[in-house]
Protein backbone atom coordinates (compact mmCIF):
# COMPACT_ATOMS: atom_id res chain seq x y z
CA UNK A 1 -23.99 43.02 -16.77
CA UNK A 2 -25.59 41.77 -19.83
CA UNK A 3 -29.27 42.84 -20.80
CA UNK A 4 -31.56 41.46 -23.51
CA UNK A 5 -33.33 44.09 -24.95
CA UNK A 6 -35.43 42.67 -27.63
CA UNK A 7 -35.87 40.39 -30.86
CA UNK A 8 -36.75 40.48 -34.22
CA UNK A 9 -36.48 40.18 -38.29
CA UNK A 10 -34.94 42.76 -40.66
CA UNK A 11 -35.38 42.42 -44.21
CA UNK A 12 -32.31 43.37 -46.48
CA UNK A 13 -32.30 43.04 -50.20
CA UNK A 14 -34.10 39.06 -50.81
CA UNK A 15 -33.30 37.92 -47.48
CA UNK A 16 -34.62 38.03 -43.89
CA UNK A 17 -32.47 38.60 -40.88
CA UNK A 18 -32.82 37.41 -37.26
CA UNK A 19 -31.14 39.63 -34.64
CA UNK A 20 -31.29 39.84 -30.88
CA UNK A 21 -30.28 43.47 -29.62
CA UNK A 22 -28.58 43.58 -26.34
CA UNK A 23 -26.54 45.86 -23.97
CA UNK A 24 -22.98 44.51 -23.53
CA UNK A 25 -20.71 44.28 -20.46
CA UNK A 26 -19.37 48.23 -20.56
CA UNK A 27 -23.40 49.30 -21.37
CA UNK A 28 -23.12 49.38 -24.96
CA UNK A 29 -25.87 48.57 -27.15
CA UNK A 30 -25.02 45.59 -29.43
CA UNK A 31 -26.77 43.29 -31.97
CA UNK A 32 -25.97 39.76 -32.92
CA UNK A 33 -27.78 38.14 -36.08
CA UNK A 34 -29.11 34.29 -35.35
CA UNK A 35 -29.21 34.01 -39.50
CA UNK A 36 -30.28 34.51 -42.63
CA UNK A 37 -33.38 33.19 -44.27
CA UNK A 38 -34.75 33.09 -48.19
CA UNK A 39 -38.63 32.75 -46.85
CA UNK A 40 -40.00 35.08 -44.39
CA UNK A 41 -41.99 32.05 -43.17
CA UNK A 42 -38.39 30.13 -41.89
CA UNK A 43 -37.55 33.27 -40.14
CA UNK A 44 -40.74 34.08 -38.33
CA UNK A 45 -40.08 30.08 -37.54
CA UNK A 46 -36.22 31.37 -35.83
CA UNK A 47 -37.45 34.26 -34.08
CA UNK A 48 -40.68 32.24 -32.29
CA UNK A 49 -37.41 29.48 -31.13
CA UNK A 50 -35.34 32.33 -30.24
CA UNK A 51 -38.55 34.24 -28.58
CA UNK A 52 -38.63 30.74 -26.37
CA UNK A 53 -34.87 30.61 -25.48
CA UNK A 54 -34.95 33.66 -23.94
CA UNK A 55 -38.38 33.41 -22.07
CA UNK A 56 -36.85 30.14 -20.77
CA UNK A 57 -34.10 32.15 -19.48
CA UNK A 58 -31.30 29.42 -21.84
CA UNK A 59 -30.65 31.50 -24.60
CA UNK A 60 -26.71 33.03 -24.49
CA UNK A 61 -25.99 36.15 -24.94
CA UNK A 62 -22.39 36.44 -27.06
CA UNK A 63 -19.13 36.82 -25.26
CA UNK A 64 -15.79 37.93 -25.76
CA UNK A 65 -13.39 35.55 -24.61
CA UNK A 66 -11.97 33.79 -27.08
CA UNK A 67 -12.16 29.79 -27.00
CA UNK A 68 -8.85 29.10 -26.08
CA UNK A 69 -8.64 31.70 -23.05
CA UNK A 70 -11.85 29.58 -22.52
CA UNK A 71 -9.73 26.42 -22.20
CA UNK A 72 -7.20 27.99 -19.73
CA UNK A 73 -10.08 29.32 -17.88
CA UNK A 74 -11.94 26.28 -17.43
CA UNK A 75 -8.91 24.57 -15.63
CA UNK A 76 -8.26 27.58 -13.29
CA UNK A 77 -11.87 27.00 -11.55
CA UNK A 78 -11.62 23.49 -11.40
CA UNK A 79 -11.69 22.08 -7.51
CA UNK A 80 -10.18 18.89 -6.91
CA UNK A 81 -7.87 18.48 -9.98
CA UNK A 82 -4.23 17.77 -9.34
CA UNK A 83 -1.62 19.79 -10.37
CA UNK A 84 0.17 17.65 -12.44
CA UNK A 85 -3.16 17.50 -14.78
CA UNK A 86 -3.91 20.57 -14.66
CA UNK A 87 -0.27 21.51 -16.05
CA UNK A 88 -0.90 18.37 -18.67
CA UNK A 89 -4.25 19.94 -19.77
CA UNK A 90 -2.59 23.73 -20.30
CA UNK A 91 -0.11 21.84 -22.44
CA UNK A 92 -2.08 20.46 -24.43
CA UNK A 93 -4.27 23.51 -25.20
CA UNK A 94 -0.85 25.36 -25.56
CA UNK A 95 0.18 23.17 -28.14
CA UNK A 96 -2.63 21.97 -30.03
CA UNK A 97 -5.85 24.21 -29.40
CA UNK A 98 -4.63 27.72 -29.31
CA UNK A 99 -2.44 27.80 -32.43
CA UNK A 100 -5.77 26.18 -34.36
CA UNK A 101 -8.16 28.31 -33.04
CA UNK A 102 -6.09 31.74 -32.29
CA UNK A 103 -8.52 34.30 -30.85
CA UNK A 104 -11.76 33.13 -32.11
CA UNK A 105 -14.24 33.75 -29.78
CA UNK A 106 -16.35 30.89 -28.10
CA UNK A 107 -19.19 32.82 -29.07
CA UNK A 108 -18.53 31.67 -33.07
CA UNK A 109 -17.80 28.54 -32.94
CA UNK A 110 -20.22 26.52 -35.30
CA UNK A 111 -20.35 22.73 -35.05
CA UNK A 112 -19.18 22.74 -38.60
CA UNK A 113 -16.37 24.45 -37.55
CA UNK A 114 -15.62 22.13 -34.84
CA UNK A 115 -15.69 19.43 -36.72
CA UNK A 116 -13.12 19.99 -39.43
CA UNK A 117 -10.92 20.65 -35.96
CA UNK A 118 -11.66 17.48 -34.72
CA UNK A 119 -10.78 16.07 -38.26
CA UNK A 120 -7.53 18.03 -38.06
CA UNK A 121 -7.05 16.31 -34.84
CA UNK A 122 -7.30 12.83 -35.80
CA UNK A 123 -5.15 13.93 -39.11
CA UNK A 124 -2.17 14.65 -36.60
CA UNK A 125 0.86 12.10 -36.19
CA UNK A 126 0.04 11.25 -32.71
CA UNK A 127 -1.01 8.37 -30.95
CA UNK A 128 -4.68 7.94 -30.94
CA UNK A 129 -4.90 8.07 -27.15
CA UNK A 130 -3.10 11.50 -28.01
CA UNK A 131 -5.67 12.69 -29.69
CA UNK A 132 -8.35 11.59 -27.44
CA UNK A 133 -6.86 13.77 -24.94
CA UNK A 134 -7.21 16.70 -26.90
CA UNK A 135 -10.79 16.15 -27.75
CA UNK A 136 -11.98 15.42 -24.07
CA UNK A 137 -10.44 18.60 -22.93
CA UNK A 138 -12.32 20.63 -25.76
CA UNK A 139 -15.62 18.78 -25.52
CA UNK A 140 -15.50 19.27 -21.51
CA UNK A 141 -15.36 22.74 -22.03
CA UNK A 142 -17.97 23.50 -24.78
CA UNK A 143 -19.93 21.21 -22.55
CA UNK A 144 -19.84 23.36 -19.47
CA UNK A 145 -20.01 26.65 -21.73
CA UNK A 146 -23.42 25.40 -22.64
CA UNK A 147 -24.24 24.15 -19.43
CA UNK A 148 -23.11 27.70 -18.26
CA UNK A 149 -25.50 29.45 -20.67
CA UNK A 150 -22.92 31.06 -22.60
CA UNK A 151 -23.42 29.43 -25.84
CA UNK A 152 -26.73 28.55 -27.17
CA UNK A 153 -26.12 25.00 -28.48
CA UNK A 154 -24.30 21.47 -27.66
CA UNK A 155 -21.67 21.46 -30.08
CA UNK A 156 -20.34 17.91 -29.37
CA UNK A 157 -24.06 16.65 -29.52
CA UNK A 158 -23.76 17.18 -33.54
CA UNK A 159 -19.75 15.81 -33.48
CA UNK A 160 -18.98 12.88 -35.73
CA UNK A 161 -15.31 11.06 -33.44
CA UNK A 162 -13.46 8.91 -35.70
CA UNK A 163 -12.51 5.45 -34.59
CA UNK A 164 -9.58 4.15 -33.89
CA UNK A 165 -8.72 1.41 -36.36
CA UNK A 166 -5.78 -0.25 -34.89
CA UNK A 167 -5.25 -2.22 -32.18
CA UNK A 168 -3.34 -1.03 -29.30
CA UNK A 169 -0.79 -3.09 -27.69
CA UNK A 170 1.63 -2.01 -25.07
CA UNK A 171 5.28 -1.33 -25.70
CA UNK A 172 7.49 -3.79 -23.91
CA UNK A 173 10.76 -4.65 -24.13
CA UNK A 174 12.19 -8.45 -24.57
CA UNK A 175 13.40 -10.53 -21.94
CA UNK A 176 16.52 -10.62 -23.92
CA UNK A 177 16.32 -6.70 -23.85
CA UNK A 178 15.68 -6.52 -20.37
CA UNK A 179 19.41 -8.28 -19.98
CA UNK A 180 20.74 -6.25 -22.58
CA UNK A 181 19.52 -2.92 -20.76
CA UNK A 182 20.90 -4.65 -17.49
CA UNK A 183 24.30 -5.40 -18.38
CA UNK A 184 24.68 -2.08 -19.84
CA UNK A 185 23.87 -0.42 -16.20
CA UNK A 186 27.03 -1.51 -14.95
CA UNK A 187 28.51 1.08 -16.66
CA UNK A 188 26.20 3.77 -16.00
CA UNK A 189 26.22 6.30 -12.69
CA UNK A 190 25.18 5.22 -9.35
CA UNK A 191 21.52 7.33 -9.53
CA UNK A 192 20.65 6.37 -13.15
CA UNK A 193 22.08 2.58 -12.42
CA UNK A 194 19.81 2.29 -9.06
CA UNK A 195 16.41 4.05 -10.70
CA UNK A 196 16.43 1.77 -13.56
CA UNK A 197 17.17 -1.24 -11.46
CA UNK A 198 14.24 -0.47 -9.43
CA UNK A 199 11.70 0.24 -12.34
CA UNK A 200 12.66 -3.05 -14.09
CA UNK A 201 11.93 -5.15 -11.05
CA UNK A 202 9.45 -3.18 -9.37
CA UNK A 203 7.27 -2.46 -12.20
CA UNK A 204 6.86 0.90 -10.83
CA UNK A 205 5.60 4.19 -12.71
CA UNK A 206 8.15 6.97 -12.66
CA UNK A 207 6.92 9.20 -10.38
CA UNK A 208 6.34 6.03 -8.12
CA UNK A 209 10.10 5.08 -8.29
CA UNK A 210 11.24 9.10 -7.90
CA UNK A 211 8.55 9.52 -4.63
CA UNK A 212 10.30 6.38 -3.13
CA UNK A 213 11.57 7.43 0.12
CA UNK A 214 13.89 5.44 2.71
CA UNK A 215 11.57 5.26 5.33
CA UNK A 216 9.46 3.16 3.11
CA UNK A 217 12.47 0.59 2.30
CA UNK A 218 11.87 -2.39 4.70
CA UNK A 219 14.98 -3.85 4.86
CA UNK A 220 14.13 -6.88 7.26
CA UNK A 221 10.91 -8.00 5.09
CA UNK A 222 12.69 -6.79 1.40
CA UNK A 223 9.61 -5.08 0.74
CA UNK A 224 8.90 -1.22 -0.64
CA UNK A 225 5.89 0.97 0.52
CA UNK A 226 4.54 2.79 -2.56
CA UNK A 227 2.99 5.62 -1.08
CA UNK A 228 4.34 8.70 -2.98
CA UNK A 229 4.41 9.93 -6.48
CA UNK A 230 7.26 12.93 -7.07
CA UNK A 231 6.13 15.24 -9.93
CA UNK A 232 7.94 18.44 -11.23
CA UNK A 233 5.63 21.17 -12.14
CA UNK A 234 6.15 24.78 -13.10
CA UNK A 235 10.01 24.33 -12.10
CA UNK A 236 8.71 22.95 -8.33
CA UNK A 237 9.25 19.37 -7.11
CA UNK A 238 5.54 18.09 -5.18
CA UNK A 239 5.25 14.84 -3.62
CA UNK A 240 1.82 13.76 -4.10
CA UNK A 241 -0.12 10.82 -3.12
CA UNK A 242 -0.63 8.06 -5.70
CA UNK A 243 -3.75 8.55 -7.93
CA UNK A 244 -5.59 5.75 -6.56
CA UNK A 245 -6.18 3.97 -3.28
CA UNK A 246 -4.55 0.76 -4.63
CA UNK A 247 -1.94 2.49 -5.90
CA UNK A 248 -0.88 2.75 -2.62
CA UNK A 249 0.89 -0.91 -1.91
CA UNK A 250 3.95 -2.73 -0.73
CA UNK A 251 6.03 -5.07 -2.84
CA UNK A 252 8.65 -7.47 -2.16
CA UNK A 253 12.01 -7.20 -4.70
CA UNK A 254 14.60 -9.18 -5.04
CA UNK A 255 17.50 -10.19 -2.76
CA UNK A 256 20.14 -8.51 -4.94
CA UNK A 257 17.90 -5.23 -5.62
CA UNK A 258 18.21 -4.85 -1.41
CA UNK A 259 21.59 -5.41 -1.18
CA UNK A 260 21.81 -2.66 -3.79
CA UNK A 261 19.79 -0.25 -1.39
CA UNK A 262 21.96 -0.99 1.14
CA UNK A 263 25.18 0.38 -0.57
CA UNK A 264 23.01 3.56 -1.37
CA UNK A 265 21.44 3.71 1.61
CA UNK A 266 25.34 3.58 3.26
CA UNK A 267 26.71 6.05 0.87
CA UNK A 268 23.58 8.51 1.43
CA UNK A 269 24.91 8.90 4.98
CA UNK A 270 27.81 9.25 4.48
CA UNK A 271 27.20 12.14 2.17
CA UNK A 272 25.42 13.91 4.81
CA UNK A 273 28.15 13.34 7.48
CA UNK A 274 30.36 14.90 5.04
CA UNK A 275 27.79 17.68 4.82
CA UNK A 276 27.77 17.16 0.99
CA UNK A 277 23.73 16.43 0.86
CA UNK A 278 21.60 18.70 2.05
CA UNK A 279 18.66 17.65 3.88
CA UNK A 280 15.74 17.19 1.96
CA UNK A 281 11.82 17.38 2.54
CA UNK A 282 11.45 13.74 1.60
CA UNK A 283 14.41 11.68 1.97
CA UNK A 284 14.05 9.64 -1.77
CA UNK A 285 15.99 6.37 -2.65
CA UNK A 286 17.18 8.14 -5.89
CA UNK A 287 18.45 11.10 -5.91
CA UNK A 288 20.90 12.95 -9.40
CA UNK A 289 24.14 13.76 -9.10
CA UNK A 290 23.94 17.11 -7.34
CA UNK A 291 22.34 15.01 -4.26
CA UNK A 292 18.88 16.32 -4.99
CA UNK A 293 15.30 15.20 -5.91
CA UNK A 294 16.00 13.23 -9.66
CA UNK A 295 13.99 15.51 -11.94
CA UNK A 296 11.27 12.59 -13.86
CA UNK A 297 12.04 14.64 -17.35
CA UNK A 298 15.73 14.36 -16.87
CA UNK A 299 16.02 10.64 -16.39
CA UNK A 300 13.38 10.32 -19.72
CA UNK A 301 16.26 12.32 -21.21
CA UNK A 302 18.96 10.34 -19.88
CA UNK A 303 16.83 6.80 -20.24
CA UNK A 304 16.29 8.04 -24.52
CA UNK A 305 20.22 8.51 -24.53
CA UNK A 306 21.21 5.13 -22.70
CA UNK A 307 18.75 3.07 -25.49
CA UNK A 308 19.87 4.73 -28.13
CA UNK A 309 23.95 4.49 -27.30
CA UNK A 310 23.50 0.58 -26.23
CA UNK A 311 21.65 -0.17 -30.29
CA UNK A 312 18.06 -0.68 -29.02
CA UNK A 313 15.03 0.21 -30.53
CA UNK A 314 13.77 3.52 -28.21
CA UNK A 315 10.75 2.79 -25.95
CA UNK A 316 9.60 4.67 -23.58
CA UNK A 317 10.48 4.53 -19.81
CA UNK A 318 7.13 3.54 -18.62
CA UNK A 319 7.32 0.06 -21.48
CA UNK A 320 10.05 -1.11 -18.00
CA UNK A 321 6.87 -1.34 -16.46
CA UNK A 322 5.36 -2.96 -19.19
CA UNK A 323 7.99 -5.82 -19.50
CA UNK A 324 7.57 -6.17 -15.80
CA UNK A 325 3.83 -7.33 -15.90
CA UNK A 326 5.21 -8.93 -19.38
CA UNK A 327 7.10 -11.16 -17.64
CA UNK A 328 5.12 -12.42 -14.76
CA UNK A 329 2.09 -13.32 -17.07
CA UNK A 330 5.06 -15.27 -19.04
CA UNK A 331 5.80 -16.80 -15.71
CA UNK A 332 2.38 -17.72 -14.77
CA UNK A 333 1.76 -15.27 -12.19
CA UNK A 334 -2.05 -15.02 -11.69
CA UNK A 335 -3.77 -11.50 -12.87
CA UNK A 336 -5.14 -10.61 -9.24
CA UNK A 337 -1.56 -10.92 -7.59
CA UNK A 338 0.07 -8.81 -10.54
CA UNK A 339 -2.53 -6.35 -10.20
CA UNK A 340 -1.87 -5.61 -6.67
CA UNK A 341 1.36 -5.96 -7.06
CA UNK A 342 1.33 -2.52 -10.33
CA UNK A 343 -1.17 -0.96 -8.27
CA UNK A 344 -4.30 -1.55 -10.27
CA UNK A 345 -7.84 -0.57 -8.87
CA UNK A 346 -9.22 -3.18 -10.22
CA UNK A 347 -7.82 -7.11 -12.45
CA UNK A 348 -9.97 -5.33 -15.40
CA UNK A 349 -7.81 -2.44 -15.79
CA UNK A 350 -4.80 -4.96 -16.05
CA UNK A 351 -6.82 -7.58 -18.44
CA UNK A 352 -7.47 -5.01 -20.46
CA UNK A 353 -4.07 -2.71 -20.79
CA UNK A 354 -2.02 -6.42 -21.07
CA UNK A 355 -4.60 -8.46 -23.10
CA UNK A 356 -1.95 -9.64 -25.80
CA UNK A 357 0.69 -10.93 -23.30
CA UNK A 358 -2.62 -13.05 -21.29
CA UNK A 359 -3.90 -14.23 -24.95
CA UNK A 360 -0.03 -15.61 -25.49
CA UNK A 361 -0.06 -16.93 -22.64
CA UNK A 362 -3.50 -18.73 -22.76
CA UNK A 363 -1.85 -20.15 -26.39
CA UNK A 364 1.29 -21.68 -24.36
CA UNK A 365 -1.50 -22.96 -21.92
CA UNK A 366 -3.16 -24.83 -24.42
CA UNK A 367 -0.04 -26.50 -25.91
CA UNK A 368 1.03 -27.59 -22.42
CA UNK A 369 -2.60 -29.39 -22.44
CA UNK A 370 -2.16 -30.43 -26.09
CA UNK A 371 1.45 -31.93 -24.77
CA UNK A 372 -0.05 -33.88 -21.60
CA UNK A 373 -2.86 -35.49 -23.73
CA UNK A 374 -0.80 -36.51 -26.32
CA UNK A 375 1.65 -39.10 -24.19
């Protein structure tokens, strides 16, 4: 248990030193400077603020643990967090915070030295979004390190973010893509052929498509129940519910998508009369090769390799989705019916993530009027 013992200045050579002497976690006396000063006068002014800090019962005493076991540490207490994220957020600090920052403790960190990491940051090639990330993951734990007492100031307070200069729009690919990509399935296996398939004109996300399970296919409506969302973490598979109330929804597809389902729904069993597919937890819609839960980094592995080998320009799997609302705001589908229909909480979150495909729209809108006025 930590102890303050007392606080005060020590001259040496022309400066003046504040220290605060304390007894560590094994019992060992320990002192920790709060600065230098040139004039006694400044560092009677310190020692009177660091008096008050510790009268007030806010002023931290110095740890040990470094700020990126920190990071990891902040994650491990957190209630309420789902796996997937957390395994996101250890990532990230994996990759980008601990091979910055090394062992330096928490206890050291000065808000200049934060910021030339947060300028490193926004130096990186990634996507801006990318390097938000990173920076709300750091901040929320410097924040509750302060909250927790166990720093004496709030870093980010003092933290100059730079802004993103570009405007974001959403991959998508073409209509003419979209057939391109299509035609190209034909050739492609059964479980690759049927998850793209489904993406494309379900505008689903990928763990969305993955978690789809056959007793969610209504075959007599030709609608799909969204209601699960496979993820593969730590070399487990976990079926989770979707992030968000409206996420959970049912969508009709098209008449040629269900008679598709019906030939995999027909081979399915007869792959487990055969006894060739084991049962499963969850019985999903797609399934690999071995008969088995489709692992979501394999088929972004498989999806990079089909784009690539057919001579289009890689986007990611989730831009399927994209096209998908794409193409109904092209069709002059109403925002509040495409929104339910991708599982948005609200027609805001839609508005905003597809703003450029609504503005072309509202331009085709106008010519149409320009059209009918002219006759």
């Amino acid at each position: 248990m930590k102890k303050i013992l007392s606080s005060f200045i020590r001259k040496r050579n022309d400066k003046y030193y504040v220290y605060v002497e304390y007894i560590d976690e094994v019992g060992k006396k320990k002192q920790k400077s709060q600065g230098s000063f040139i004039n006694k006068k400044d560092a009677d002014k310190k020692l009177i603020e660091v008096k008050n800090s510790i009268n007030n019962d806010i002023y931290a005493l110095p740890s040990n643990i470094s700020f990126t076991n920190r990071c990891y540490r902040y994650y491990d207490s957190k209630l309420g967090i789902s796996e997937n994220t957390i395994a996101c957020a250890k990532s990230i600090v994996k990759k980008h915070v601990e091979p910055y920052w090394g062992n330096m403790k928490l206890s050291d960190i000065t808000v200049n030295k934060y910021q030339t990491f947060v300028n490193y940051v926004f130096q990186k090639d990634l996507a801006y979004r990318s390097k938000r990330k990173i920076m709300q993951l750091c901040n929320a734990v410097l924040n509750e390190a302060y909250r927790l007492q166990e720093i004496n100031k709030r870093i980010t307070d003092f933290i100059i973010f730079p802004k993103n200069n570009k405007t974001h729009e959403e991959e998508i690919y073409s209509i003419e893509e979209i057939k391109q990509i299509l035609n190209a399935l034909e050739s492609e296996s059964i479980y690759f052929q049927n998850t793209i398939k489904l993406l494309i004109y379900g505008g689903l996300r990928r763990g969305e498509v993955l978690g789809l399970t056959w007793d969610c296919v209504d075959f007599e409506n030709k609608t799909i129940k969204i209601q699960y969302n496979l993820q593969y973490i730590e070399g487990k598979y976990i079926m989770k519910q979707p992030k968000s109330e409206s996420s959970i929804r049912s969508i009709t597809l098209p008449d040629h998508v269900f008679d598709m389902l019906k030939k995999e729904k027909l081979r399915q069993n007869k792959l487990k009369l055969q006894g060739l597919m084991k049962e499963k937890e969850y019985d999903t819609v797609c399934i690999n090769s071995n008969n088995n839960y489709y692992n979501p980094y394999n088929l972004d592995i498989t999806f990079k390799r089909f784009i690539k080998r057919i001579g289009l320009e890689f986007k990611k799997l989730h831009a399927l989705r994209h096209s998908h609302v794409s193409m109904l705001v092209a069709s002059g589908v109403d925002v509040k019916t495409i929104s339910e229909r991708v599982g948005h909480s609200d027609i805001s979150i839609t508005l905003k993530i597809y703003a450029h495909a609504f503005k072309e729209n509202d331009k085709i809108a106008v010519d149409k009027i320009d059209n009918i006025l002219s006759q």
